[in-house]
Protein backbone atom coordinates (compact mmCIF):
# COMPACT_ATOMS: atom_id res chain seq x y z
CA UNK A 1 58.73 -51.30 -228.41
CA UNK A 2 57.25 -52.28 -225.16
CA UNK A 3 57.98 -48.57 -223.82
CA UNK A 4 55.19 -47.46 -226.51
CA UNK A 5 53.40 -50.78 -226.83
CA UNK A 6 49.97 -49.36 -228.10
CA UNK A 7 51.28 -46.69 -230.44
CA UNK A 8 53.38 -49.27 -232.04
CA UNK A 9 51.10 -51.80 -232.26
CA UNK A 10 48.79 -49.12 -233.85
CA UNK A 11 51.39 -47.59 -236.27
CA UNK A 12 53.86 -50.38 -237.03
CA UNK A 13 52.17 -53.56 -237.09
CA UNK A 14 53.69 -54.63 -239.93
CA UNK A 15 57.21 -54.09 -238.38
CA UNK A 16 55.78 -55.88 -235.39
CA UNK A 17 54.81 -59.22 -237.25
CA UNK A 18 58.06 -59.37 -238.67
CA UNK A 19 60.30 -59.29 -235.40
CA UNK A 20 57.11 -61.65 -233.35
CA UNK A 21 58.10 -63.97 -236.10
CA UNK A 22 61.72 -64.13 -235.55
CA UNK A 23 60.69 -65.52 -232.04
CA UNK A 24 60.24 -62.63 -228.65
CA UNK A 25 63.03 -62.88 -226.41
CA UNK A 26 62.08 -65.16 -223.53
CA UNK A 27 63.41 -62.47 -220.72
CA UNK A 28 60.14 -60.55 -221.80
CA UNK A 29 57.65 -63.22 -223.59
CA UNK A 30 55.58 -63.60 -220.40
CA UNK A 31 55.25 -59.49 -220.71
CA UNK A 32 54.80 -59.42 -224.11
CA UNK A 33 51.90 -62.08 -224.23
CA UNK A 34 50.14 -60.34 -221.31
CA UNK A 35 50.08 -57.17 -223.60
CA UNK A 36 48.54 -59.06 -226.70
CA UNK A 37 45.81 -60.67 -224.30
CA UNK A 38 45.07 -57.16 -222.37
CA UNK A 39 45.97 -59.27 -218.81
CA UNK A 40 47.08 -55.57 -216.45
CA UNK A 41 43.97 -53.97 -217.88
CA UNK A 42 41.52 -57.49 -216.86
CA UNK A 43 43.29 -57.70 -213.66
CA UNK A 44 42.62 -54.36 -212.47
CA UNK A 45 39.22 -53.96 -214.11
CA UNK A 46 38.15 -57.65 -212.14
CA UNK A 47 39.93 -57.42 -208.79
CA UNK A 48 39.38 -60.58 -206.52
CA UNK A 49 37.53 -62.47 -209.13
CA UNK A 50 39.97 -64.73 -209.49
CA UNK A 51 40.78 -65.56 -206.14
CA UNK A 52 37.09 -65.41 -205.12
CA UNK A 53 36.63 -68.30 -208.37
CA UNK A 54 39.36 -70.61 -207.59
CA UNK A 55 38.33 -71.31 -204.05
CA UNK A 56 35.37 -72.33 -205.29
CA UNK A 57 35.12 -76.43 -205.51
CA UNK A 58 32.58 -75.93 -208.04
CA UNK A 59 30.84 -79.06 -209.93
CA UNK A 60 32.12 -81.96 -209.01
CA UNK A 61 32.46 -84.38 -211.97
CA UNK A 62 34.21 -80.97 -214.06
CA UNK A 63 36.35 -80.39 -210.57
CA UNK A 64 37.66 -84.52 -210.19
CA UNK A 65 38.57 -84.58 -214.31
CA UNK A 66 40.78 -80.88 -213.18
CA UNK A 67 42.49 -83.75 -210.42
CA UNK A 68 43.10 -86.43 -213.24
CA UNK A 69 44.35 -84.18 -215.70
CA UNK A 70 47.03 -82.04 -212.63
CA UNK A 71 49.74 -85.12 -212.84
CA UNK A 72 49.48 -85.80 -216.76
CA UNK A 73 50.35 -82.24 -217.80
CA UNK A 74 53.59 -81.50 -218.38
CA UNK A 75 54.94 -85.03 -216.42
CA UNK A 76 58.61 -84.22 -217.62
CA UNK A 77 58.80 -80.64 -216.31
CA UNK A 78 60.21 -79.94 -213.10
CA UNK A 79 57.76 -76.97 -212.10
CA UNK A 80 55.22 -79.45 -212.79
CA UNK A 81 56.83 -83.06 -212.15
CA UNK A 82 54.72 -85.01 -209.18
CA UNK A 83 57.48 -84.90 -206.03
CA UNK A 84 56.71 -88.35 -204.68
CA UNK A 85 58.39 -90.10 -207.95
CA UNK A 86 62.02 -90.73 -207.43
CA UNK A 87 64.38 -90.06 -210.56
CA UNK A 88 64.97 -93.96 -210.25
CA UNK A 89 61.21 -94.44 -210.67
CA UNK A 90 60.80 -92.50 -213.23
CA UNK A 91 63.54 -94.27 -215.21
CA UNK A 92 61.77 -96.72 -215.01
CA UNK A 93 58.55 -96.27 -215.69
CA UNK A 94 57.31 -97.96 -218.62
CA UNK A 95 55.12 -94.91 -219.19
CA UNK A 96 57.45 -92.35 -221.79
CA UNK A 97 55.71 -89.57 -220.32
CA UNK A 98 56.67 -89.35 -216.76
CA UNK A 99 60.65 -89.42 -217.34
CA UNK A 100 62.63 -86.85 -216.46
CA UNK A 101 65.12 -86.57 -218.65
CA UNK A 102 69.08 -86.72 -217.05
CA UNK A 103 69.97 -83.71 -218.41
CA UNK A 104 66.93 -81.76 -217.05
CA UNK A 105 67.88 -82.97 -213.38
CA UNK A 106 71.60 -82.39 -213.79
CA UNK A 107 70.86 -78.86 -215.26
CA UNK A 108 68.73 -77.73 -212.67
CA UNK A 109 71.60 -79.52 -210.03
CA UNK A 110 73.86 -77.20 -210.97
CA UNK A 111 72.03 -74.18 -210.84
CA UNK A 112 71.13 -74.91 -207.63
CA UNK A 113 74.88 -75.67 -206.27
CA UNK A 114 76.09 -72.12 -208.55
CA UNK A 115 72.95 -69.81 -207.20
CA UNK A 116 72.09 -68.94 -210.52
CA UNK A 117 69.50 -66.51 -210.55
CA UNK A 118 66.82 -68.41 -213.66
CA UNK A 119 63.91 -70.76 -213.22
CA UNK A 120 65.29 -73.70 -214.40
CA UNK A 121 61.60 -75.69 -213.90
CA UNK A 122 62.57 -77.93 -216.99
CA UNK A 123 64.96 -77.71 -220.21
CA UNK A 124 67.39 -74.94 -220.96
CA UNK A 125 64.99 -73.39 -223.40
CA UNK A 126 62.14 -72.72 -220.68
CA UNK A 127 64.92 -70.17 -218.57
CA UNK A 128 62.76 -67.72 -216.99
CA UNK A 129 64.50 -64.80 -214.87
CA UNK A 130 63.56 -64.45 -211.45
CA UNK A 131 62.38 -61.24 -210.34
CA UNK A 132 64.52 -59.46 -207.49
CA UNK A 133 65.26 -56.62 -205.75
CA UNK A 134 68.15 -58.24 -204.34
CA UNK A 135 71.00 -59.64 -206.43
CA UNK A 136 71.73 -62.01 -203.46
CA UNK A 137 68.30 -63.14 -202.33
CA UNK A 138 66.44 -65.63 -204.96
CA UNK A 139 62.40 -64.96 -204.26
CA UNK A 140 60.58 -67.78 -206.13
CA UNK A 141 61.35 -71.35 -206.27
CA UNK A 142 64.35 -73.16 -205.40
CA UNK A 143 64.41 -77.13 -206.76
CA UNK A 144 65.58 -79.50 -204.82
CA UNK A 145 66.47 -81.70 -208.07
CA UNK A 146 67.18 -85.01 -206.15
CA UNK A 147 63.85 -85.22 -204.85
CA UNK A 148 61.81 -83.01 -207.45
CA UNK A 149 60.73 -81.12 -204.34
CA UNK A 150 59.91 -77.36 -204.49
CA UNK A 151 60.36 -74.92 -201.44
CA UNK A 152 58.45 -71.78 -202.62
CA UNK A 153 58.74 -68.34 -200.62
CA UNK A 154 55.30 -66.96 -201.16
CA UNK A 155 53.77 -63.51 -201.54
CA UNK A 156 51.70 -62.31 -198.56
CA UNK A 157 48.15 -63.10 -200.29
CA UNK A 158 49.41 -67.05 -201.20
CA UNK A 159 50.46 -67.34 -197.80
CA UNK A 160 47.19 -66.29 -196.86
CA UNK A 161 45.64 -68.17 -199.40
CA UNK A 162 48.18 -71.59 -198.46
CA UNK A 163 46.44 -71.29 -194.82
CA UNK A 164 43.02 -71.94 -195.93
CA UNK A 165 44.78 -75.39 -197.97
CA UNK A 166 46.59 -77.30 -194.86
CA UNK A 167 46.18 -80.57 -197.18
CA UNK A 168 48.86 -78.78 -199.32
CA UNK A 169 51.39 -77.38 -197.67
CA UNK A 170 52.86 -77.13 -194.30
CA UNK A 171 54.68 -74.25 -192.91
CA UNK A 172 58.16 -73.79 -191.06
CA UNK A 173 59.59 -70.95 -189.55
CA UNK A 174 63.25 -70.34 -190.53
CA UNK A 175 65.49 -69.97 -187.25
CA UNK A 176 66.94 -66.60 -188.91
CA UNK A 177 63.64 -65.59 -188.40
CA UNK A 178 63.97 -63.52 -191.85
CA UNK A 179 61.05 -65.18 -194.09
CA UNK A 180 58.25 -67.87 -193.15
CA UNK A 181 58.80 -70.87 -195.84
CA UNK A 182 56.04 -73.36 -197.52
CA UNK A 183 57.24 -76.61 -198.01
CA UNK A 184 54.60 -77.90 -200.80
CA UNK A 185 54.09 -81.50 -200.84
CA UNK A 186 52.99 -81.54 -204.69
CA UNK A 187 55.39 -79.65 -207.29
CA UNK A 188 54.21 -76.22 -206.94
CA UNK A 189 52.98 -75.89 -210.45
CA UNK A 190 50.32 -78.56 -210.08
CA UNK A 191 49.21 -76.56 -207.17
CA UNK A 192 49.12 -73.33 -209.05
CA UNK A 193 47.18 -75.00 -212.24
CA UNK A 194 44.75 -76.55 -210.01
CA UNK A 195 44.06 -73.21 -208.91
CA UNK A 196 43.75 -71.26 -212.49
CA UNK A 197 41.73 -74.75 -213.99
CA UNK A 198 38.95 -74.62 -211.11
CA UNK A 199 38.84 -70.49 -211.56
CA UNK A 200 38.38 -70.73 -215.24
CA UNK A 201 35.75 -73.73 -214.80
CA UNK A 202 33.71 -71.72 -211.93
CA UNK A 203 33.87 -68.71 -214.32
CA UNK A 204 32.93 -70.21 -217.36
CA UNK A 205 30.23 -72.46 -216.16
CA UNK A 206 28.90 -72.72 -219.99
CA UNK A 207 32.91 -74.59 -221.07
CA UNK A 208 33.46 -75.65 -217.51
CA UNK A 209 36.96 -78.00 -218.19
CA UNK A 210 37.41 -79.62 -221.20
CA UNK A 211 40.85 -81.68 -221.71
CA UNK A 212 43.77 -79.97 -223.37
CA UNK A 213 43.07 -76.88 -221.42
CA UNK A 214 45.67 -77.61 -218.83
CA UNK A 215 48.38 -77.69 -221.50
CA UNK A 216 47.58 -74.21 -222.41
CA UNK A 217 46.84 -72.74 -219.00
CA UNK A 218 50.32 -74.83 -217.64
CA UNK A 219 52.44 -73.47 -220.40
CA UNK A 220 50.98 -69.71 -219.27
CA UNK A 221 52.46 -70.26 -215.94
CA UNK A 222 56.04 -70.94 -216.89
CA UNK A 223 55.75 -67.20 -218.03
CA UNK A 224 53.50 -65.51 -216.05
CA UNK A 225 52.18 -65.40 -212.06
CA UNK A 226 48.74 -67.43 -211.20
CA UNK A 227 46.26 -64.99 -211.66
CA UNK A 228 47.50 -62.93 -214.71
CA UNK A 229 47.83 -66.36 -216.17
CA UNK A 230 44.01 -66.95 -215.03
CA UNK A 231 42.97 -64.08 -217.42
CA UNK A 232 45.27 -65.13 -220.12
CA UNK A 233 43.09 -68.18 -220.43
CA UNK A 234 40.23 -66.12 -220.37
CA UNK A 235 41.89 -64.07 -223.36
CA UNK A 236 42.64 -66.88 -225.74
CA UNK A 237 39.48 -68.44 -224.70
CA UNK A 238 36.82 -66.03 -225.51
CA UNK A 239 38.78 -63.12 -227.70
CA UNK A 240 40.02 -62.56 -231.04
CA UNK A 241 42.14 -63.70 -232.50
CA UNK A 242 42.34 -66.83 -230.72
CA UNK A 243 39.06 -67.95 -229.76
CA UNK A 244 39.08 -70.98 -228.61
CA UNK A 245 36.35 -71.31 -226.54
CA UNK A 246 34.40 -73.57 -229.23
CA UNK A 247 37.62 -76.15 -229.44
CA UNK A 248 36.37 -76.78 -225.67
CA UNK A 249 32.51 -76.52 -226.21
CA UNK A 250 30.07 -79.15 -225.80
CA UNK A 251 30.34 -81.03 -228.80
CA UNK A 252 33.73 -79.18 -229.77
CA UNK A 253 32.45 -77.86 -232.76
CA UNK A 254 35.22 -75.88 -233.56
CA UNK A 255 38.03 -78.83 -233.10
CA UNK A 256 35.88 -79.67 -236.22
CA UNK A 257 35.92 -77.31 -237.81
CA UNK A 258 39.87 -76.42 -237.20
CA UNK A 259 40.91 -80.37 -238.46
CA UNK A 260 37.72 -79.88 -241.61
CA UNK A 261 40.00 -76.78 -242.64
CA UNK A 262 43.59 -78.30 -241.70
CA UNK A 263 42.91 -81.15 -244.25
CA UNK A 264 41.57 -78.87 -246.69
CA UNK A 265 44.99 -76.64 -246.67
CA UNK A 266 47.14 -80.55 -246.43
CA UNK A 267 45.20 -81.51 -250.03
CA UNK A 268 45.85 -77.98 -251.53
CA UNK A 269 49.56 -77.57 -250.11
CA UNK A 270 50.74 -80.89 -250.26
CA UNK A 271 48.53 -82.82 -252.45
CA UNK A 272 50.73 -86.17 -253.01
CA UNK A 273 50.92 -86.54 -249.41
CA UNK A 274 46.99 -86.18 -249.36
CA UNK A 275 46.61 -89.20 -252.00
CA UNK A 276 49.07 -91.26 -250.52
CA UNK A 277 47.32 -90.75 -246.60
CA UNK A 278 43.70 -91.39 -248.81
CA UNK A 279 45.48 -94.95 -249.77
CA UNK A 280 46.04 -95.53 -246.32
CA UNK A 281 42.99 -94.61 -245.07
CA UNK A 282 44.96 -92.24 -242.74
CA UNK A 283 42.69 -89.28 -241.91
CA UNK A 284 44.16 -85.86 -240.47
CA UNK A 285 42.12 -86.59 -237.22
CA UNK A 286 44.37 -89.85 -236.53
CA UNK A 287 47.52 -87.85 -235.66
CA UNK A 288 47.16 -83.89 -235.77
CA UNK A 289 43.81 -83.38 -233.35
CA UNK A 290 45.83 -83.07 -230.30
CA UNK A 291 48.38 -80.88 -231.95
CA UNK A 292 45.71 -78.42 -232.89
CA UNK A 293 43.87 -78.41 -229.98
CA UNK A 294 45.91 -77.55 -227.52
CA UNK A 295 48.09 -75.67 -230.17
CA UNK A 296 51.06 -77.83 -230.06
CA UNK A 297 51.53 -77.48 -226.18
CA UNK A 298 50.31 -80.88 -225.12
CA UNK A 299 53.83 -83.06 -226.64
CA UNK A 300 56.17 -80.67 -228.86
CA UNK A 301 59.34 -79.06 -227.52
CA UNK A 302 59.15 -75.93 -225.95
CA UNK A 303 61.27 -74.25 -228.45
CA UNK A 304 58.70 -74.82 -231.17
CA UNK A 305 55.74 -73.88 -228.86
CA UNK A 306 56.61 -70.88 -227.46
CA UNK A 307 57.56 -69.52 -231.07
CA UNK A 308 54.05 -71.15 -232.43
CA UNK A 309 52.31 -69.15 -229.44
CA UNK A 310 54.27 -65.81 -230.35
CA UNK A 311 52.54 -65.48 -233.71
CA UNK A 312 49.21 -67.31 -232.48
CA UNK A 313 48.31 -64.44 -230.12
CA UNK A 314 49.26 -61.28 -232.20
CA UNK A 315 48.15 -63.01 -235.98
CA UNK A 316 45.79 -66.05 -234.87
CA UNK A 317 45.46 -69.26 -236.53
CA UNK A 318 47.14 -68.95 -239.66
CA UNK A 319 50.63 -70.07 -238.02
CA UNK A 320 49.26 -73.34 -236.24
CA UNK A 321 48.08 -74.05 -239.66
CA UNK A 322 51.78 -73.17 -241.11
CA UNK A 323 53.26 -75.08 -238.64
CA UNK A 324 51.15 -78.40 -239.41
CA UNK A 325 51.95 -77.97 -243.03
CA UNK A 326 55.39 -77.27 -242.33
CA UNK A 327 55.48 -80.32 -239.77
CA UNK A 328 54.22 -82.38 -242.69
CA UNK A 329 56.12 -81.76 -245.65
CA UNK A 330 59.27 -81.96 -243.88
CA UNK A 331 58.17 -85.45 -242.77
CA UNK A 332 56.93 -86.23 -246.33
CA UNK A 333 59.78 -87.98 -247.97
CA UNK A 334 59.85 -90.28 -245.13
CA UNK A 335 55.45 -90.74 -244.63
CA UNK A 336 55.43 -91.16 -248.44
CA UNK A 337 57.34 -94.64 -247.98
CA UNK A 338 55.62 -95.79 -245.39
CA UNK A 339 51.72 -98.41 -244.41
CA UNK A 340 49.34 -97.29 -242.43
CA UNK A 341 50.98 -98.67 -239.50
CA UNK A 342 54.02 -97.19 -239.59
CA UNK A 343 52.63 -93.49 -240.28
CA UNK A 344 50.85 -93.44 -237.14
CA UNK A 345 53.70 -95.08 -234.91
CA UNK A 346 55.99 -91.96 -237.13
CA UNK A 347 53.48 -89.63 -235.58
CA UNK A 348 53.40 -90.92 -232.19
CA UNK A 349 57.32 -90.27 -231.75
CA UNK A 350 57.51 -87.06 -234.22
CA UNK A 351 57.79 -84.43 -231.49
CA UNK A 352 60.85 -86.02 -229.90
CA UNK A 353 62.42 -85.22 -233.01
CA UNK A 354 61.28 -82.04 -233.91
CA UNK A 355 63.74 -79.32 -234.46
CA UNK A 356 61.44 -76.34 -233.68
CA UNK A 357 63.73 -73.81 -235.50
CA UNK A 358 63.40 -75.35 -238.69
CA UNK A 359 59.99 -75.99 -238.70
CA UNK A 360 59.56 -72.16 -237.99
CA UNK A 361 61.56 -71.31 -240.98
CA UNK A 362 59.74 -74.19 -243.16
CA UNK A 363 56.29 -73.15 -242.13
CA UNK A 364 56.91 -68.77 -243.23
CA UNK A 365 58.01 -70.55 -246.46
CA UNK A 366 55.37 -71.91 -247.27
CA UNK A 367 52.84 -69.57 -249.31
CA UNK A 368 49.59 -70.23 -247.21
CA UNK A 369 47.05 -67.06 -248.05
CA UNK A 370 44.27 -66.04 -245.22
CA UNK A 371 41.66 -66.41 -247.39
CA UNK A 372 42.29 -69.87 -248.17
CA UNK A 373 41.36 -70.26 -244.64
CA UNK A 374 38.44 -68.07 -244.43
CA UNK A 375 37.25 -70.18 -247.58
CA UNK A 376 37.11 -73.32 -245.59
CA UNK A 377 36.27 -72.09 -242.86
CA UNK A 378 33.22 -70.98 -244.89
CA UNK A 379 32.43 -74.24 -246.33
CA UNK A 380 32.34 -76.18 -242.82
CA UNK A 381 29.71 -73.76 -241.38
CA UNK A 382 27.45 -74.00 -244.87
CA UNK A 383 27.75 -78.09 -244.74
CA UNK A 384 26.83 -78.06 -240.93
CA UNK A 385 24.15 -75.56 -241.62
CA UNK A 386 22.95 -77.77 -244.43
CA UNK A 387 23.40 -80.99 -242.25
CA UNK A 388 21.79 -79.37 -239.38
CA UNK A 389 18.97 -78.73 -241.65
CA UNK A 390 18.69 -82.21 -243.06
C-alpha cells in the first residue's frame, strides 16, 4: 500500500479504513502519518521555514509558557525525561508524574548492554527502528539509562544548528577521530520540542502556544525527525480532517464545542450513565477536557494513543468520540456505584489502567453514526450564534 499510496487511498479507501483500524504497524506509523498530513510535499514546497521559525525567540510571555510546559510533557519518557533527576529522585517524588517506571529503565539497560538496534526512549510499545546504513553503527540516540542522559550523533545541519545553542550542548571530539559527538545537557527530546513549539508559535502568530500542544507535537517526534514533525503540527492544526486550530484559539471555542457534542453523544449512547453523572452534578468537562484536547496524548498509554491517532488523521473525530464512549461504558458498572467524589478520583487514575486494546475493540462496537455528530455540532454553532446575538 505505501508503494501506491495515492492510488490506493483514491481507489480503496474503504479497504484502507479497515486495516488503519486494526492499528498501522509501528515500523512504518511515523511514514504512514506523514502521508495522511502531506509532510514530504510541505517540506519541500517550504524549505528553511522551519529552521528560519524556530530560531526565532519570538513573544516572550507565549515563548516562557513553551519553557514551563518542556519538563511536564511526557515526564515518564526517556526521550523526554529531564537528565538532572536521578532514578532515586524520581522514586521519590511525591509528584506521580515524574517517575520513571523500573521497568522502563531496566528495558532500555539492556538494550543498551545487547546493542539492539530500536529506540527504546520509553515503554516497549513506543519501539521505533533506527535508521542505518550500517548494521553495526547505531546513528541516533544512545541512553545512558542510569543517568537518563542522551548522547545524540547529529546530522550536519543540527550540528550546525547545536553551534549557534552553546547553553545546550557541548561538543567532544572522539579520539577515533570517526564522528564529532553532542553531549546534550537536557534529554534531547525537550530540546527538539522546544524547537518545533517556538516554530509553530512564530508561524502561527494568530494561535501562538496554547497548552496541550506539546503533547501532540512530543508524541510526533517519537515517530518522526524535528522538522517533518514541525509540519505535522501544522497539518492537524489547520487541515481537514483534524482541525484543531480552534481547540487552541483564543477563547478555545472549539474545546467547546468538541465537550458540547461529547456530552450530547454520552446522553444518547449511554443514557443511565448520563442521569446518574446529572445526580452528581458531574459534568463531562470535570474529567474528559484534557482527554479531548490533546486527543488522549497528554496521560493514556501509548498503546491506546497511537491507535486513537491512526484513525484520527485518515477519518477525523469520530474515533476520539468512540474512544470516550468506549472509555465510559466500560467504566460504567463501576461509575454507576459510585459519589461525586469518588468518580472524579476514578478518573484521575483511569489511564493507568487502561487496556488500550480493548477499548479499541469496545469503541468500533459501538454504533456511533457521523451525522449524529454533524447534528451537534450544528446545534452548538446555532446556540452560540443565538447567544452571540443576545
Amino acid at each position: 500500500m505505501m508503494r501506491n499510496w495515492k492510488n490506493v487511498n483514491a481507489v480503496k479507501r474503504k479497504k484502507l479504513k479497515r486495516r488503519i483500524r486494526k492499528g498501522i504497524p509501528d515500523a512504518v506509523r511515523g511514514h504512514v502519518w506523514m502521508e495522511f498530513c502531506g509532510v514530504r510535499e510541505k517540506t519541500e514546497a517550504n524549505p528553511q521555514v522551519y529552521e528560519l521559525k524556530h530560531m526565532i525567540y519570538g513573544q516572550k510571555d507565549i515563548m516562557e509558557t513553551i519553557e514551563r510546559d518542556i519538563a511536564r510533557t511526557y515526564p515518564r519518557h526517556l526521550f523526554f525525561a529531564d537528565p538532572s533527576m536521578s532514578t532515586t529522585n524520581q522514586e521519590n517524588s511525591s509528584h506521580a508524574g515524574v517517575t520513571v517506571a523500573s521497568n522502563e529503565v531496566s528495558v532500555a539497560t539492556d538494550a543498551v548492554a545487547n546493542g539492539s538496534k530500536r529506540r527504546l526512549f520509553c515503554q516497549a510499545d513506543s519501539n521505533r527502528i533506527l535508521p542505518s546504513k550500517e548494521t553495526d553503527v547505531m546513528v541516533g540516540s544512545v541512553i545512558d539509562a542510569f543517568s537518563c542522559k542522551i548522547k545524540y550523533t547529529p546530522t550536519e545541519d543540527e550540528q550546525s544548528i547545536a553551534v549557534q545553542q552553546p547553553p545546550l550542548v557541548r561538543t567532544s571530539e572522539e579520539k577515533s577521530g570517526a564522528l564529532e559527538e553532542l553531549l546534550i545537557e537536557e534529554a534531547l527530546g525537550q530540546t527538539l520540542l522546544r524547537r518545533v513549539l517556538r516554530a509553530y508559535a512564530n508561524y502561527d502568530e494568530e494561535v501562538g502556544y496554547c497548552q496541550g500542544m506539546g503533547f501532540i507535537a512530543g508524541m510526533f517526534l517519537t515517530y518522526m525527525p524535528e522538522e517533518q514533525a514541525f509540519w505535522q503540527l501544522v497539518g492537524v492544526m489547520n487541515e481537514e480532517p483534524c482541525n484543531l486550530r480552534d481547540l487552541f484559539s483564543v477563547g478555545m471555542a472549539g474545546a467547546q464545542q468538541v465537550l458540547y457534542v461529547a456530552d450530547k453523544l454520552t446522553r444518547k449512547v449511554l443514557p443511565k450513565l448520563a442521569k446518574h453523572f446529572d445526580r452528581e452534578n458531574v459534568h463531562i468537562s470535570m474529567f474528559a477536557t484534557q482527554w479531548l484536547v490533546t486527543i488522549y496524548t497528554s496521560n493514556f498509554p501509548f498503546d491506546l494513543v497511537t491507535r486513537v491517532w491512526d484513525c484520527f488523521l485518515y477519518e477525523g473525530w469520530k474515533v476520539v468520540y468512540r474512544v470516550m464512549l468506549a472509555l465510559l461504558k466500560d467504566s460504567s458498572p463501576k461509575l454507576l456505584k459510585m459519589n461525586f467524589e469518588s468518580i472524579l478520583s476514578y478518573f484521575r487514575t483511569l489511564p493507568e489502567q487502561v487496556d488500550g486494546l480493548a477499548i479499541m475493540t469496545v469503541a468500533f462496537e459501538i454504533p456511533l453514526k457521523r451525522t449524529f455528530i454533524q447534528q451537534y455540532e450544528k446545534e452548538w454553532k446555532d446556540e452560540s450564534k443565538h447567544n452571540g446575538n443576545s
